[in-house]
PDB file of N, CA and C in Angstrom:
ATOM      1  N   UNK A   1      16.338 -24.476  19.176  1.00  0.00           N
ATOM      2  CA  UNK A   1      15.068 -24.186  18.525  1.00  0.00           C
ATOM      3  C   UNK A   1      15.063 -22.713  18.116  1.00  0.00           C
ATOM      4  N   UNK A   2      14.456 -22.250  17.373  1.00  0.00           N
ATOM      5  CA  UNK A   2      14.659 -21.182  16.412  1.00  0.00           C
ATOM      6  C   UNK A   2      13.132 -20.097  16.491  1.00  0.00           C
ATOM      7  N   UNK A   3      13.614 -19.277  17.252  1.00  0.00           N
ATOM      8  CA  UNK A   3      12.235 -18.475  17.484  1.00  0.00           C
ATOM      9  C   UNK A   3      11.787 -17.617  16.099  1.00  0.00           C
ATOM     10  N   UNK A   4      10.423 -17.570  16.107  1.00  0.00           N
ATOM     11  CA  UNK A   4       9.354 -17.195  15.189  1.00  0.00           C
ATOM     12  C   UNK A   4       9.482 -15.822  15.348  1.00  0.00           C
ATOM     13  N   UNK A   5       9.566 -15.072  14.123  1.00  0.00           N
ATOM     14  CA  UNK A   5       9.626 -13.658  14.375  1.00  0.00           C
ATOM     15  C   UNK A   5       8.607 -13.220  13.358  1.00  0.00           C
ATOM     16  N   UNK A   6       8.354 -11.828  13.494  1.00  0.00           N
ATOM     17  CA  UNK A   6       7.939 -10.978  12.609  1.00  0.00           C
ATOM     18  C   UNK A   6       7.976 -10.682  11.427  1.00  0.00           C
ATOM     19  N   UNK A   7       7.951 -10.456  10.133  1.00  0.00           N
ATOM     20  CA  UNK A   7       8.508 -10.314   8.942  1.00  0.00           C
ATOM     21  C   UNK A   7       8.222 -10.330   7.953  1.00  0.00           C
ATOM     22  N   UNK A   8       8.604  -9.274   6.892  1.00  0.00           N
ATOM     23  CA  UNK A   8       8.319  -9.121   5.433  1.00  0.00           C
ATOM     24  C   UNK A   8       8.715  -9.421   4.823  1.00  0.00           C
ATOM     25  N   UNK A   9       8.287  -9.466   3.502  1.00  0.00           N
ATOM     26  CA  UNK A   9       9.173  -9.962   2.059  1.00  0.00           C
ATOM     27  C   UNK A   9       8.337  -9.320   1.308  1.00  0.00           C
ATOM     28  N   UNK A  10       9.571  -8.527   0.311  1.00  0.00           N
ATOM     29  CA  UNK A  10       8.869  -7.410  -0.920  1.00  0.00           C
ATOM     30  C   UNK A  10       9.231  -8.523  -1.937  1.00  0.00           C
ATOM     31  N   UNK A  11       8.496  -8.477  -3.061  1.00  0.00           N
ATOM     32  CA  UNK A  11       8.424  -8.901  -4.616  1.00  0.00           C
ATOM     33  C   UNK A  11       8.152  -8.201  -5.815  1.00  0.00           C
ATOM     34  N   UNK A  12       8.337  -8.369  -6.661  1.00  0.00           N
ATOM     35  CA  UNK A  12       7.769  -6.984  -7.714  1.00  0.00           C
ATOM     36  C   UNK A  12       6.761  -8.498  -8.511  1.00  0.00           C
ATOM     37  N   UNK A  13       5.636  -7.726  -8.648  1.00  0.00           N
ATOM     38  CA  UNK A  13       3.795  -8.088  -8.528  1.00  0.00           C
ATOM     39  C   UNK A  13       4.431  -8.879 -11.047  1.00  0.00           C
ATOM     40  N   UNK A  14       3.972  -9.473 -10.832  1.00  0.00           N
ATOM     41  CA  UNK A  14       4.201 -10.530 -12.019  1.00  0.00           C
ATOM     42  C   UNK A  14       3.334  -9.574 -12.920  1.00  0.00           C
ATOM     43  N   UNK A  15       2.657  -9.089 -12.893  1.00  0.00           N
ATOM     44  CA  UNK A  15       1.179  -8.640 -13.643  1.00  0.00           C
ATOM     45  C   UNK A  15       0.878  -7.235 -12.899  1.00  0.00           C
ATOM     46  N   UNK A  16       0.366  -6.532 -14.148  1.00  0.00           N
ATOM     47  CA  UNK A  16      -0.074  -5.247 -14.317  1.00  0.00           C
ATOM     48  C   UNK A  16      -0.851  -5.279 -12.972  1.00  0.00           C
ATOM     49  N   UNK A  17      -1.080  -4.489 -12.179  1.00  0.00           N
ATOM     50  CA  UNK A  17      -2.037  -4.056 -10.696  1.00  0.00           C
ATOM     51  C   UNK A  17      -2.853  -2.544 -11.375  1.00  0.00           C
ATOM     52  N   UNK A  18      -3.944  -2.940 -11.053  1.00  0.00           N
ATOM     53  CA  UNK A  18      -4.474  -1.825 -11.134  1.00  0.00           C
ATOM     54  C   UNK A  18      -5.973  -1.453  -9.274  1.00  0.00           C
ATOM     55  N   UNK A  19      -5.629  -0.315  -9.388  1.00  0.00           N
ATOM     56  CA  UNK A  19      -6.513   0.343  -8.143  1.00  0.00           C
ATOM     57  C   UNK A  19      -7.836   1.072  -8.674  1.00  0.00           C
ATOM     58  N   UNK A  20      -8.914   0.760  -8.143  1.00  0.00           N
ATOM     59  CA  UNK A  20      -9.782   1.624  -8.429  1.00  0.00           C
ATOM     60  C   UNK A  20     -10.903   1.737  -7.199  1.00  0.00           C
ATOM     61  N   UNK A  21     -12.092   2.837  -7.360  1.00  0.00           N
ATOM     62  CA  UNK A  21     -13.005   2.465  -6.748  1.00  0.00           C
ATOM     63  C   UNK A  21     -14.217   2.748  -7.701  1.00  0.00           C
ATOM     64  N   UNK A  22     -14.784   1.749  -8.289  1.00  0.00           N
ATOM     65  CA  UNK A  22     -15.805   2.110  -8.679  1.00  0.00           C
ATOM     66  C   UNK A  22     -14.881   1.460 -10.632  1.00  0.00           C
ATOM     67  N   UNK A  23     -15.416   2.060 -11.112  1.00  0.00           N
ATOM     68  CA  UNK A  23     -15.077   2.135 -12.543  1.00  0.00           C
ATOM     69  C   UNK A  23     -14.281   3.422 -12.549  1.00  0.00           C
ATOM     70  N   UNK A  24     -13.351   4.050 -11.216  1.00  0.00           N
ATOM     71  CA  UNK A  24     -12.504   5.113 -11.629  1.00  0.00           C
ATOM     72  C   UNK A  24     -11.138   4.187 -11.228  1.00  0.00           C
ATOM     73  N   UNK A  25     -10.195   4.505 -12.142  1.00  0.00           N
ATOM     74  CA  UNK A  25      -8.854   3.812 -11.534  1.00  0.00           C
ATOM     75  C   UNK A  25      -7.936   5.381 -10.871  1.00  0.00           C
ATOM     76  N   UNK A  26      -7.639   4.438  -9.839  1.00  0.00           N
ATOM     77  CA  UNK A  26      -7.041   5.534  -9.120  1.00  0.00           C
ATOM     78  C   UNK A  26      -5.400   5.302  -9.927  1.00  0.00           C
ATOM     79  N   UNK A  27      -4.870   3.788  -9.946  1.00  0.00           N
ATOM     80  CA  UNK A  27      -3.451   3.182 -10.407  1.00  0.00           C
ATOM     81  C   UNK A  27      -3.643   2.061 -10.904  1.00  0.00           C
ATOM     82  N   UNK A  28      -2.418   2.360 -11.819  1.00  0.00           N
ATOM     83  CA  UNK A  28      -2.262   1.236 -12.754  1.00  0.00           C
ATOM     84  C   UNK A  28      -0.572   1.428 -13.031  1.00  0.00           C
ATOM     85  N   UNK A  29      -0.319   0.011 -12.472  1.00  0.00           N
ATOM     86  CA  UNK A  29       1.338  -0.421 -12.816  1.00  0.00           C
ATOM     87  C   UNK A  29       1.648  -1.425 -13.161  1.00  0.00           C
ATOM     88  N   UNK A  30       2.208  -1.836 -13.839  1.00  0.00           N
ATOM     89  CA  UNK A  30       3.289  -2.949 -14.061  1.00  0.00           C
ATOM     90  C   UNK A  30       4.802  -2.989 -13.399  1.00  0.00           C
ATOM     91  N   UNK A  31       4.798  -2.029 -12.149  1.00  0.00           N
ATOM     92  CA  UNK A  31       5.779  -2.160 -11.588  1.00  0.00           C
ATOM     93  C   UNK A  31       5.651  -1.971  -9.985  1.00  0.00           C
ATOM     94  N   UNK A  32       4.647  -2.343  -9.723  1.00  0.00           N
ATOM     95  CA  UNK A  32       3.953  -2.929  -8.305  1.00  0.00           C
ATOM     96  C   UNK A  32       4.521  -3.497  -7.310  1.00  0.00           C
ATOM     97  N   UNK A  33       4.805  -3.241  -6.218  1.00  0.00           N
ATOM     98  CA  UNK A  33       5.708  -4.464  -5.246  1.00  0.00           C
ATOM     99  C   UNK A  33       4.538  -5.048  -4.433  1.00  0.00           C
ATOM    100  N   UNK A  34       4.968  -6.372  -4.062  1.00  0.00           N
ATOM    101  CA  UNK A  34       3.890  -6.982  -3.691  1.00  0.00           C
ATOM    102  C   UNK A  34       4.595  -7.444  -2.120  1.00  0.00           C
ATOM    103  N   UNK A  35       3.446  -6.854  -1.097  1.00  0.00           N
ATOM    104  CA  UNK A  35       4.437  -7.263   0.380  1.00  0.00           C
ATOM    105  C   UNK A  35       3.892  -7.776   1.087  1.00  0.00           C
ATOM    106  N   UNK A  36       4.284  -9.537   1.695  1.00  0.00           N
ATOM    107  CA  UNK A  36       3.899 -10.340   2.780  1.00  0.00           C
ATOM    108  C   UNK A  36       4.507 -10.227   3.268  1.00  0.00           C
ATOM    109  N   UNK A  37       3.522 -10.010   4.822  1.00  0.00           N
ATOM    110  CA  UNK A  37       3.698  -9.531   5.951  1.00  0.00           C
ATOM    111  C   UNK A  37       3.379 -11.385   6.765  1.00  0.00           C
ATOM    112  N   UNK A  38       4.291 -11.805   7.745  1.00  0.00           N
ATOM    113  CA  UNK A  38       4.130 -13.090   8.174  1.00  0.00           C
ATOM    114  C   UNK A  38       4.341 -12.865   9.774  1.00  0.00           C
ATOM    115  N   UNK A  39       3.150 -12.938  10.527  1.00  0.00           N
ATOM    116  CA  UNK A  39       4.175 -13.152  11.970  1.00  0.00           C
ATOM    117  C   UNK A  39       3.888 -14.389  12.682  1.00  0.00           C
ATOM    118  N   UNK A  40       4.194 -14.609  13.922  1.00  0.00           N
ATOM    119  CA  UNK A  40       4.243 -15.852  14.602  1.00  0.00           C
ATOM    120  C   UNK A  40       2.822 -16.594  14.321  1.00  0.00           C
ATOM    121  N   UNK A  41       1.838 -15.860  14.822  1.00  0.00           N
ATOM    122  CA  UNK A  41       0.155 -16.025  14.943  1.00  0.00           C
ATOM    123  C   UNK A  41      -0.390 -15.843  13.737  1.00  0.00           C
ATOM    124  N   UNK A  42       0.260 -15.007  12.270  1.00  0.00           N
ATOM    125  CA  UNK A  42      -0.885 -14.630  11.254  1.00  0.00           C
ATOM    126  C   UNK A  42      -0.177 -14.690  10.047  1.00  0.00           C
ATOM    127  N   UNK A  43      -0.495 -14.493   9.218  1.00  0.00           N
ATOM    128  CA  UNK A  43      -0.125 -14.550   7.790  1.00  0.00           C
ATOM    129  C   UNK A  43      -1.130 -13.538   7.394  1.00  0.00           C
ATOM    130  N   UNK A  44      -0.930 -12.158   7.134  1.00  0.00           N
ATOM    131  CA  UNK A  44      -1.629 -11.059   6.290  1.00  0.00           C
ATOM    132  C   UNK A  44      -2.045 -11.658   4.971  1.00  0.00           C
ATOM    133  N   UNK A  45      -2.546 -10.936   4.247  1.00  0.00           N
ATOM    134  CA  UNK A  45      -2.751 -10.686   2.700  1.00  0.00           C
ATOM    135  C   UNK A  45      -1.684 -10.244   2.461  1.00  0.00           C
ATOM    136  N   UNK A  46      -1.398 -10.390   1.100  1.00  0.00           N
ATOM    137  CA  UNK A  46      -0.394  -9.517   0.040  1.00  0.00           C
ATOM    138  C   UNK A  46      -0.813  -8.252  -0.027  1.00  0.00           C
ATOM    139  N   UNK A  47      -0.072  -7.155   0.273  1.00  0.00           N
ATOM    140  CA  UNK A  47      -0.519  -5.748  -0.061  1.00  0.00           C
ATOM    141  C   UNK A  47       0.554  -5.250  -0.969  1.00  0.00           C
ATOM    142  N   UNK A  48      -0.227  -4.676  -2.283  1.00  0.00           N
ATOM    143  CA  UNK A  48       0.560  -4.002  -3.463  1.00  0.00           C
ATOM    144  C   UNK A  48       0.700  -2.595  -3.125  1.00  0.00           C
ATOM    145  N   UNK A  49       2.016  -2.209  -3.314  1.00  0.00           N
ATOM    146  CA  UNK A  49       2.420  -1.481  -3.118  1.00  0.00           C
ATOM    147  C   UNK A  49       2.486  -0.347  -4.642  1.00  0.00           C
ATOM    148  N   UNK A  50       1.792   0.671  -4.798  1.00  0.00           N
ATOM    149  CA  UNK A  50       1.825   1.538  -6.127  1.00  0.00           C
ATOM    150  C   UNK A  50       2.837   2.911  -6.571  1.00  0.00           C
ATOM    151  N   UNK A  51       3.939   2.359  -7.168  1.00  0.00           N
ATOM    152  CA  UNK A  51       4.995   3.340  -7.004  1.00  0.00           C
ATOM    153  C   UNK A  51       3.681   4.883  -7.441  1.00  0.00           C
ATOM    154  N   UNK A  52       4.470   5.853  -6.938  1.00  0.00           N
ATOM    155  CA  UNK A  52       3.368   7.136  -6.637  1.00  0.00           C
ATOM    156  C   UNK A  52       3.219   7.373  -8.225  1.00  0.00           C
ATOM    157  N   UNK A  53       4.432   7.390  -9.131  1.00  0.00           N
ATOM    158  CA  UNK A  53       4.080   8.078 -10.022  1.00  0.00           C
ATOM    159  C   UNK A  53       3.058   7.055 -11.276  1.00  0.00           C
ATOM    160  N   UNK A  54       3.000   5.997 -10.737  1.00  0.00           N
ATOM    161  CA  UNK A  54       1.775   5.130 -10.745  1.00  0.00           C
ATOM    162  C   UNK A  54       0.268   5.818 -10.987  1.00  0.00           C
ATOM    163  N   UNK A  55      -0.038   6.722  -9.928  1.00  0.00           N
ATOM    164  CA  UNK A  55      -1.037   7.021  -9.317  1.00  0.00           C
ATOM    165  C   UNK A  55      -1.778   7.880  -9.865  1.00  0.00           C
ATOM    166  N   UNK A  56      -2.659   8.344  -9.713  1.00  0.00           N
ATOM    167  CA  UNK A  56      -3.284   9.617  -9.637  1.00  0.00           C
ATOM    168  C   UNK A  56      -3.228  10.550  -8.641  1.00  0.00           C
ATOM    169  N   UNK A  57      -2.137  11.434  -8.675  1.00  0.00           N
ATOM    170  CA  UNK A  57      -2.064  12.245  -7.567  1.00  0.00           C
ATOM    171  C   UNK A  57      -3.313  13.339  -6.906  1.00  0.00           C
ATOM    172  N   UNK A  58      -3.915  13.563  -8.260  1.00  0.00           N
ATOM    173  CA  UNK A  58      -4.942  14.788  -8.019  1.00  0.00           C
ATOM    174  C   UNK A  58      -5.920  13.844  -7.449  1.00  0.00           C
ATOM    175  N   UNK A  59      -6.074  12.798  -6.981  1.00  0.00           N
ATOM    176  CA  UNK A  59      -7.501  12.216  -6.091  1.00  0.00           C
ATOM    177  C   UNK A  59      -6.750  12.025  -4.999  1.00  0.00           C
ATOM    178  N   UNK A  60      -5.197  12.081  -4.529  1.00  0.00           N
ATOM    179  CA  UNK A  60      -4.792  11.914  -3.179  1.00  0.00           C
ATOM    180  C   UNK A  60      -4.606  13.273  -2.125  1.00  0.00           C
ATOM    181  N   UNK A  61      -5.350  13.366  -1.364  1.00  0.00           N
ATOM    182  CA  UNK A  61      -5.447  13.958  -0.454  1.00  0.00           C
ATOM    183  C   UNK A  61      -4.839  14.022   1.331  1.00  0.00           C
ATOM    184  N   UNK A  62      -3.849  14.820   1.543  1.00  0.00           N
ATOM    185  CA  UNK A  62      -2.985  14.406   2.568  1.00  0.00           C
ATOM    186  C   UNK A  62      -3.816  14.385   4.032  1.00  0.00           C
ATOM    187  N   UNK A  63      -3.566  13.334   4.933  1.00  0.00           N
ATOM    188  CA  UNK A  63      -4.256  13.558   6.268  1.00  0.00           C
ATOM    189  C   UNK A  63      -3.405  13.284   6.790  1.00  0.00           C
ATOM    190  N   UNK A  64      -4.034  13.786   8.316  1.00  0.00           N
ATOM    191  CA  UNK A  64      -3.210  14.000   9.276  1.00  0.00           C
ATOM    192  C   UNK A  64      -3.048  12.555  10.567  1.00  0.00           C
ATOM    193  N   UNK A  65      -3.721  11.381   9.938  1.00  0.00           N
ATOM    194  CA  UNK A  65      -3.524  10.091  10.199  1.00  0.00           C
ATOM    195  C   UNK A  65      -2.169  10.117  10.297  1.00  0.00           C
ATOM    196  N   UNK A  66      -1.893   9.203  11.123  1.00  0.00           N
ATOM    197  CA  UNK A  66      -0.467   7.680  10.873  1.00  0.00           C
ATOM    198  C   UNK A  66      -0.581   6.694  11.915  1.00  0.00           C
ATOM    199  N   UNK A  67       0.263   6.195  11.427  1.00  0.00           N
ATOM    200  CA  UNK A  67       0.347   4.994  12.053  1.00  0.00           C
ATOM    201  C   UNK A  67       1.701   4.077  12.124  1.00  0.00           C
ATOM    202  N   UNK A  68       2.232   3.325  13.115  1.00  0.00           N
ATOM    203  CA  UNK A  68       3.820   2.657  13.452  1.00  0.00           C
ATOM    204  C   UNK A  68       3.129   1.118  13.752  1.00  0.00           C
ATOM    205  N   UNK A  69       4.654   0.635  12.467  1.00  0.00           N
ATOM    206  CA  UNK A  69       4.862  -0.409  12.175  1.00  0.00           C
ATOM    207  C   UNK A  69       5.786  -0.947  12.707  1.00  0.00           C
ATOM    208  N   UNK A  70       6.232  -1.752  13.431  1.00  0.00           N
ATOM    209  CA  UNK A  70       7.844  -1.996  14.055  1.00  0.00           C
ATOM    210  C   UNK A  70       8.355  -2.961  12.943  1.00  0.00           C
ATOM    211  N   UNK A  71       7.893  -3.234  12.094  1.00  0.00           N
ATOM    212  CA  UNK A  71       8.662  -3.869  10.880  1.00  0.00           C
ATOM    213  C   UNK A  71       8.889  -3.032   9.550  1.00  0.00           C
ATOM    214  N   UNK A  72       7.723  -1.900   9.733  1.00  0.00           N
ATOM    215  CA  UNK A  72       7.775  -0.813   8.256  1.00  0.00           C
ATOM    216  C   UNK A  72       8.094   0.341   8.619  1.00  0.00           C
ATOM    217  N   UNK A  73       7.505   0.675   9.796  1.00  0.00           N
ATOM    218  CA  UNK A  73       8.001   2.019  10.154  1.00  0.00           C
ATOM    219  C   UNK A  73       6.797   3.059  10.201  1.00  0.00           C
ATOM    220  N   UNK A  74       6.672   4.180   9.931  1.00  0.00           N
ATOM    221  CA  UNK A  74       5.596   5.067  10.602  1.00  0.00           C
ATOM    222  C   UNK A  74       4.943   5.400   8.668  1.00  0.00           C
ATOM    223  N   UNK A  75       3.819   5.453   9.188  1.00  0.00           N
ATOM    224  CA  UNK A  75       2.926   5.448   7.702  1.00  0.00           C
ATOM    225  C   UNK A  75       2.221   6.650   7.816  1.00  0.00           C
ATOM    226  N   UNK A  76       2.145   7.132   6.637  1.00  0.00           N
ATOM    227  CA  UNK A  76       1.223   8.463   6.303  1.00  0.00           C
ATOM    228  C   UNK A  76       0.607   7.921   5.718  1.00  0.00           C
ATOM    229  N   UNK A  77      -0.817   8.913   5.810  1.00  0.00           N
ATOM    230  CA  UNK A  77      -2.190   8.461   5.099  1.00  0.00           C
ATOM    231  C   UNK A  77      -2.489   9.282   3.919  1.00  0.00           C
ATOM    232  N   UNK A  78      -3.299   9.021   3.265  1.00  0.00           N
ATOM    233  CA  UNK A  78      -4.074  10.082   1.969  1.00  0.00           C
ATOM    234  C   UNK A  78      -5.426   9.352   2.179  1.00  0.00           C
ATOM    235  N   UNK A  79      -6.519  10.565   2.087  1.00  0.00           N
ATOM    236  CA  UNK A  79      -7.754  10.202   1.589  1.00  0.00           C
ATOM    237  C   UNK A  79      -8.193  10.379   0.332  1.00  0.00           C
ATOM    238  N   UNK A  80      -9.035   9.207  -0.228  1.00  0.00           N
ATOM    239  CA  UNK A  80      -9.424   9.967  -1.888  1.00  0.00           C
ATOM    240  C   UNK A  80     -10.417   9.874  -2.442  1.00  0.00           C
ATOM    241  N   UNK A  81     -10.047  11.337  -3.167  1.00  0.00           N
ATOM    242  CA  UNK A  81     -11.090  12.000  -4.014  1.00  0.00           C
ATOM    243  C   UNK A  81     -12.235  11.323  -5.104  1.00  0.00           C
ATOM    244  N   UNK A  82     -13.173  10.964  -5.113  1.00  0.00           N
ATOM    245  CA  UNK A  82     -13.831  10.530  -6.101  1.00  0.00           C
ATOM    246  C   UNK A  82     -15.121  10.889  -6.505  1.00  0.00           C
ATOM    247  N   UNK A  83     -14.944  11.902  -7.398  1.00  0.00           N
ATOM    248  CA  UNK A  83     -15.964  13.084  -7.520  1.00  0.00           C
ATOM    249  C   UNK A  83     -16.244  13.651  -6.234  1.00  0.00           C
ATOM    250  N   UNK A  84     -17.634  13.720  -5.962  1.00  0.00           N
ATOM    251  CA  UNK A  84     -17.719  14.281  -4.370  1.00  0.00           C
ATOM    252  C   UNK A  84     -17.395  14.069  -3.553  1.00  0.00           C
ATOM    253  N   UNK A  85     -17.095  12.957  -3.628  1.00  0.00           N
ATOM    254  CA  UNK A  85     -17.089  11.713  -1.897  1.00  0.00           C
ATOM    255  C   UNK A  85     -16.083  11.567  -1.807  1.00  0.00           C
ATOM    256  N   UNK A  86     -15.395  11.992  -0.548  1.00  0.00           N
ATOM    257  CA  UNK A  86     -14.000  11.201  -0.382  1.00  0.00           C
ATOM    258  C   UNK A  86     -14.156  10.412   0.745  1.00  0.00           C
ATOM    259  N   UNK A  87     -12.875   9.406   0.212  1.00  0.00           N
ATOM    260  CA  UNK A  87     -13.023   8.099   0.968  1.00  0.00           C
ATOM    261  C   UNK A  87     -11.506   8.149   2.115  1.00  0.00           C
ATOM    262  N   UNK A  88     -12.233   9.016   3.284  1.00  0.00           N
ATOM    263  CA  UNK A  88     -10.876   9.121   3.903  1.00  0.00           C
ATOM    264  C   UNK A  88      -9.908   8.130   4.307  1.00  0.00           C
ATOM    265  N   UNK A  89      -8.305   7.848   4.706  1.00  0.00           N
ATOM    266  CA  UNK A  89      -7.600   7.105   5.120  1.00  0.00           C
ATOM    267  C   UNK A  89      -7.155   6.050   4.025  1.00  0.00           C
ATOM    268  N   UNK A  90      -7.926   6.042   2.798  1.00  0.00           N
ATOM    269  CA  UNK A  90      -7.806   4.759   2.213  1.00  0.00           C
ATOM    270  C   UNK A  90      -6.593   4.297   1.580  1.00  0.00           C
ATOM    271  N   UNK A  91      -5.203   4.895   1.964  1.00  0.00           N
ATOM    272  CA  UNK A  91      -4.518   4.883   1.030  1.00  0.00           C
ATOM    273  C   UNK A  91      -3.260   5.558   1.863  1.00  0.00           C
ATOM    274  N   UNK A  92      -2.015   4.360   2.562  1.00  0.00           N
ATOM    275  CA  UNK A  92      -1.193   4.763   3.366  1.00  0.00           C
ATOM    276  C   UNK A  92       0.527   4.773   2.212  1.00  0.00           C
ATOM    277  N   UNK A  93       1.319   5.214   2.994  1.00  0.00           N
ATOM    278  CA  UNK A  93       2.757   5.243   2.591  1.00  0.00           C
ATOM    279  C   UNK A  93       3.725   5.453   3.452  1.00  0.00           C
ATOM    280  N   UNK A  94       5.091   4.887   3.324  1.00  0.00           N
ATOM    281  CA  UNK A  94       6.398   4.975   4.362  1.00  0.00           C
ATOM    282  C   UNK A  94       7.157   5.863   3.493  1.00  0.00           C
ATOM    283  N   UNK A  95       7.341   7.363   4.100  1.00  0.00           N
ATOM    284  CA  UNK A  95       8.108   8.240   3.793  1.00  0.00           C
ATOM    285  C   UNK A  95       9.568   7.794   3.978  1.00  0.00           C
ATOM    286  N   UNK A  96       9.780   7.703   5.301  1.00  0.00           N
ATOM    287  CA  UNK A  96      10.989   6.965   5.504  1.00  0.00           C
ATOM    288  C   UNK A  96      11.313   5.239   5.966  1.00  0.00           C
ATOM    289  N   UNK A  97      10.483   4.368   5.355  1.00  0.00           N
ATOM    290  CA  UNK A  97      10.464   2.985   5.355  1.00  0.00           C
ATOM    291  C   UNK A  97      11.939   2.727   6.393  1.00  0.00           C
ATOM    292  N   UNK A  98      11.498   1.188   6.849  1.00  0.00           N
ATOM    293  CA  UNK A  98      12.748   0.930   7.637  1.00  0.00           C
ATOM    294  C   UNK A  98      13.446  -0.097   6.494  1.00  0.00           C
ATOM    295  N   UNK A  99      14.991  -0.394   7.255  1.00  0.00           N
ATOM    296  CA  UNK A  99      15.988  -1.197   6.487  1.00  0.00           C
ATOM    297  C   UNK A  99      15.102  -2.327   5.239  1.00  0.00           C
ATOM    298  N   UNK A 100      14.588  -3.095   6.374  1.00  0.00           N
ATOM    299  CA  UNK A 100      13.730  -4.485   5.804  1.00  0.00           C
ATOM    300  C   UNK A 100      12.804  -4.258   4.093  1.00  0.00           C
ATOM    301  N   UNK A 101      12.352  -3.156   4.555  1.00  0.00           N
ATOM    302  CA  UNK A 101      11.065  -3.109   3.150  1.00  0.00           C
ATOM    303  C   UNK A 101      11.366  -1.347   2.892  1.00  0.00           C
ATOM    304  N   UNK A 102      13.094  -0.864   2.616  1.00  0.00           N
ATOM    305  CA  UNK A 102      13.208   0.442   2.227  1.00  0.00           C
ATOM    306  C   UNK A 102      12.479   0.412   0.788  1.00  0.00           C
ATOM    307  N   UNK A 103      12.437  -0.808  -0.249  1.00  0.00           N
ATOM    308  CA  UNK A 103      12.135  -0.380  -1.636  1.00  0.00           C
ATOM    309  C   UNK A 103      10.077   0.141  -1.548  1.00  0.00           C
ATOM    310  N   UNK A 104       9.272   0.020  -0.417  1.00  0.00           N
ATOM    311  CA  UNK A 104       8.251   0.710  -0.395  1.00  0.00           C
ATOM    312  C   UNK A 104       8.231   2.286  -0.887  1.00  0.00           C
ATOM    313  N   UNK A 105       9.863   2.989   0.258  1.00  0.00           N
ATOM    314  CA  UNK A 105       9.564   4.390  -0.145  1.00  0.00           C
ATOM    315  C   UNK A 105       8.827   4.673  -1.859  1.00  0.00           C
ATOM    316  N   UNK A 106       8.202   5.823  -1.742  1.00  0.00           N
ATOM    317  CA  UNK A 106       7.599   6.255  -3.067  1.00  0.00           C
ATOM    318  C   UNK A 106       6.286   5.452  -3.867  1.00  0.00           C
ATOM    319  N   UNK A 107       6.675   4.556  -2.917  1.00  0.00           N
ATOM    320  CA  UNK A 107       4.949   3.762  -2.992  1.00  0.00           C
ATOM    321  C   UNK A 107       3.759   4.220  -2.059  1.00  0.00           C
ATOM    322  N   UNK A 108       2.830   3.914  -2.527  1.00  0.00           N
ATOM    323  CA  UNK A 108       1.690   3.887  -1.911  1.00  0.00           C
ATOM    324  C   UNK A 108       0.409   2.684  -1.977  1.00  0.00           C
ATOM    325  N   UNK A 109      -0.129   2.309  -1.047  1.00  0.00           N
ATOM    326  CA  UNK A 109      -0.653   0.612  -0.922  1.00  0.00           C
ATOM    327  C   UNK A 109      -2.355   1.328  -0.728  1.00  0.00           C
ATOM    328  N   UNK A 110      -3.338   0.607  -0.736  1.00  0.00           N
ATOM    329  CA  UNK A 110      -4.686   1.119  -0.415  1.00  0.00           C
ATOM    330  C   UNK A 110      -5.109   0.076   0.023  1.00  0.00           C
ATOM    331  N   UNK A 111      -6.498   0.568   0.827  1.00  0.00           N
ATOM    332  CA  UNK A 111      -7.056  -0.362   1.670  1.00  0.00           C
ATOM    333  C   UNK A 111      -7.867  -1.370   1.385  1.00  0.00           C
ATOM    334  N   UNK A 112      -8.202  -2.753   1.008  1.00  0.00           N
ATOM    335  CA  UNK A 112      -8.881  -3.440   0.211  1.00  0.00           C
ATOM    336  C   UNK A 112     -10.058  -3.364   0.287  1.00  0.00           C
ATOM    337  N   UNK A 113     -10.782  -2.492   1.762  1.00  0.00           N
ATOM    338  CA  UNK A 113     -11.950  -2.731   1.960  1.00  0.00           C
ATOM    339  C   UNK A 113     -12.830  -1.226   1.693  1.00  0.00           C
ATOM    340  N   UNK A 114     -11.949  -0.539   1.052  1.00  0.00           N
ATOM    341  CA  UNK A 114     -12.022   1.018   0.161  1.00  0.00           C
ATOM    342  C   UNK A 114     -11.810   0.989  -0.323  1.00  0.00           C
ATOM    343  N   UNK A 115     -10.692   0.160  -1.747  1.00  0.00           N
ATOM    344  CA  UNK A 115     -10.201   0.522  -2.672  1.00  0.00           C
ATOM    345  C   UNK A 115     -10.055  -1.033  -3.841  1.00  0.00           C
ATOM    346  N   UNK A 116     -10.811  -1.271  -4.632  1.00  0.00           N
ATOM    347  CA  UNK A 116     -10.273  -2.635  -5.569  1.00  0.00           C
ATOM    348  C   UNK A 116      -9.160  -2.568  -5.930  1.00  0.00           C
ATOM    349  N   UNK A 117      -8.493  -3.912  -5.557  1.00  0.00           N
ATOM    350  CA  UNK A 117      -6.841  -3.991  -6.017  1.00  0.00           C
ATOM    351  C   UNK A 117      -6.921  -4.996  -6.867  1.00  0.00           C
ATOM    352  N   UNK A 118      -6.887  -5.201  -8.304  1.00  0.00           N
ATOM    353  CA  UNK A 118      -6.738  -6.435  -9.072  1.00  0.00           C
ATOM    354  C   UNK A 118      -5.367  -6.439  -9.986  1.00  0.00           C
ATOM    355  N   UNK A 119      -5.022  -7.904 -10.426  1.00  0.00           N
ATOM    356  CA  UNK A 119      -4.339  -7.683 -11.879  1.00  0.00           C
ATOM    357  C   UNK A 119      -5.151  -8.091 -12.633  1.00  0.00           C
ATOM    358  N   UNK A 120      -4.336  -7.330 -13.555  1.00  0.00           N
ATOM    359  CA  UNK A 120      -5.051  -8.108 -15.305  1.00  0.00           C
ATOM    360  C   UNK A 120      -3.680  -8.428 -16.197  1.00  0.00           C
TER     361      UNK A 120
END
């Protein structure tokens, strides 16, 4: 019998992704990776991944958050800028991604419940 493990799978996203909050887009790509995350007990959402130069850098703001993945590896955060208000944490990345999901490096993913992720 064949034990249940942990595990990702990257894809590159069929359709343009775009990020925003509000009527501001933070990103917009057509070259998006799209990553399910599956483990024994859960099945995540798809999280798009926004190569950086995707982005709007001038609304990303570096914090001193992170966080460890034993399948992705250790994540840095950005909070962002939107006019006054920033929306801290909303918006993580793997500097040094592990083996499994290395094509993340240079991406950056946001949080769905801070940030609209759609295609068009």
């Amino acid at each position: 019998m064949s034990e249940a493990v942990h595990r990702a799978t990257l894809s590159p996203a069929s359709r343009t992704q775009i990020a925003k909050i509000g009527d501001t887009v933070l990103a917009q790509s057509e070259r998006a990776l799209i990553l399910q995350e599956v483990s024994p007990r859960k099945t995540y959402p798809p999280v798009v991944y926004f190569p950086l130069e995707d982005v709007d850098q001038d609304r990303l703001l570096p914090s001193d958050h992170s966080s460890f993945c034993p399948i992705k590896g250790e994540a840095g955060y950005y909070s962002v800028k939107n006019g006054e208000e920033v929306v801290e944490n909303a918006a993580w990345f793997y500097r040094d991604p592990l083996a499994g999901v290395a094509a993340v490096k240079g991406h950056v993913a946001f949080y769905g419940n801070k940030v609209t992720v759609e295609e068009v």
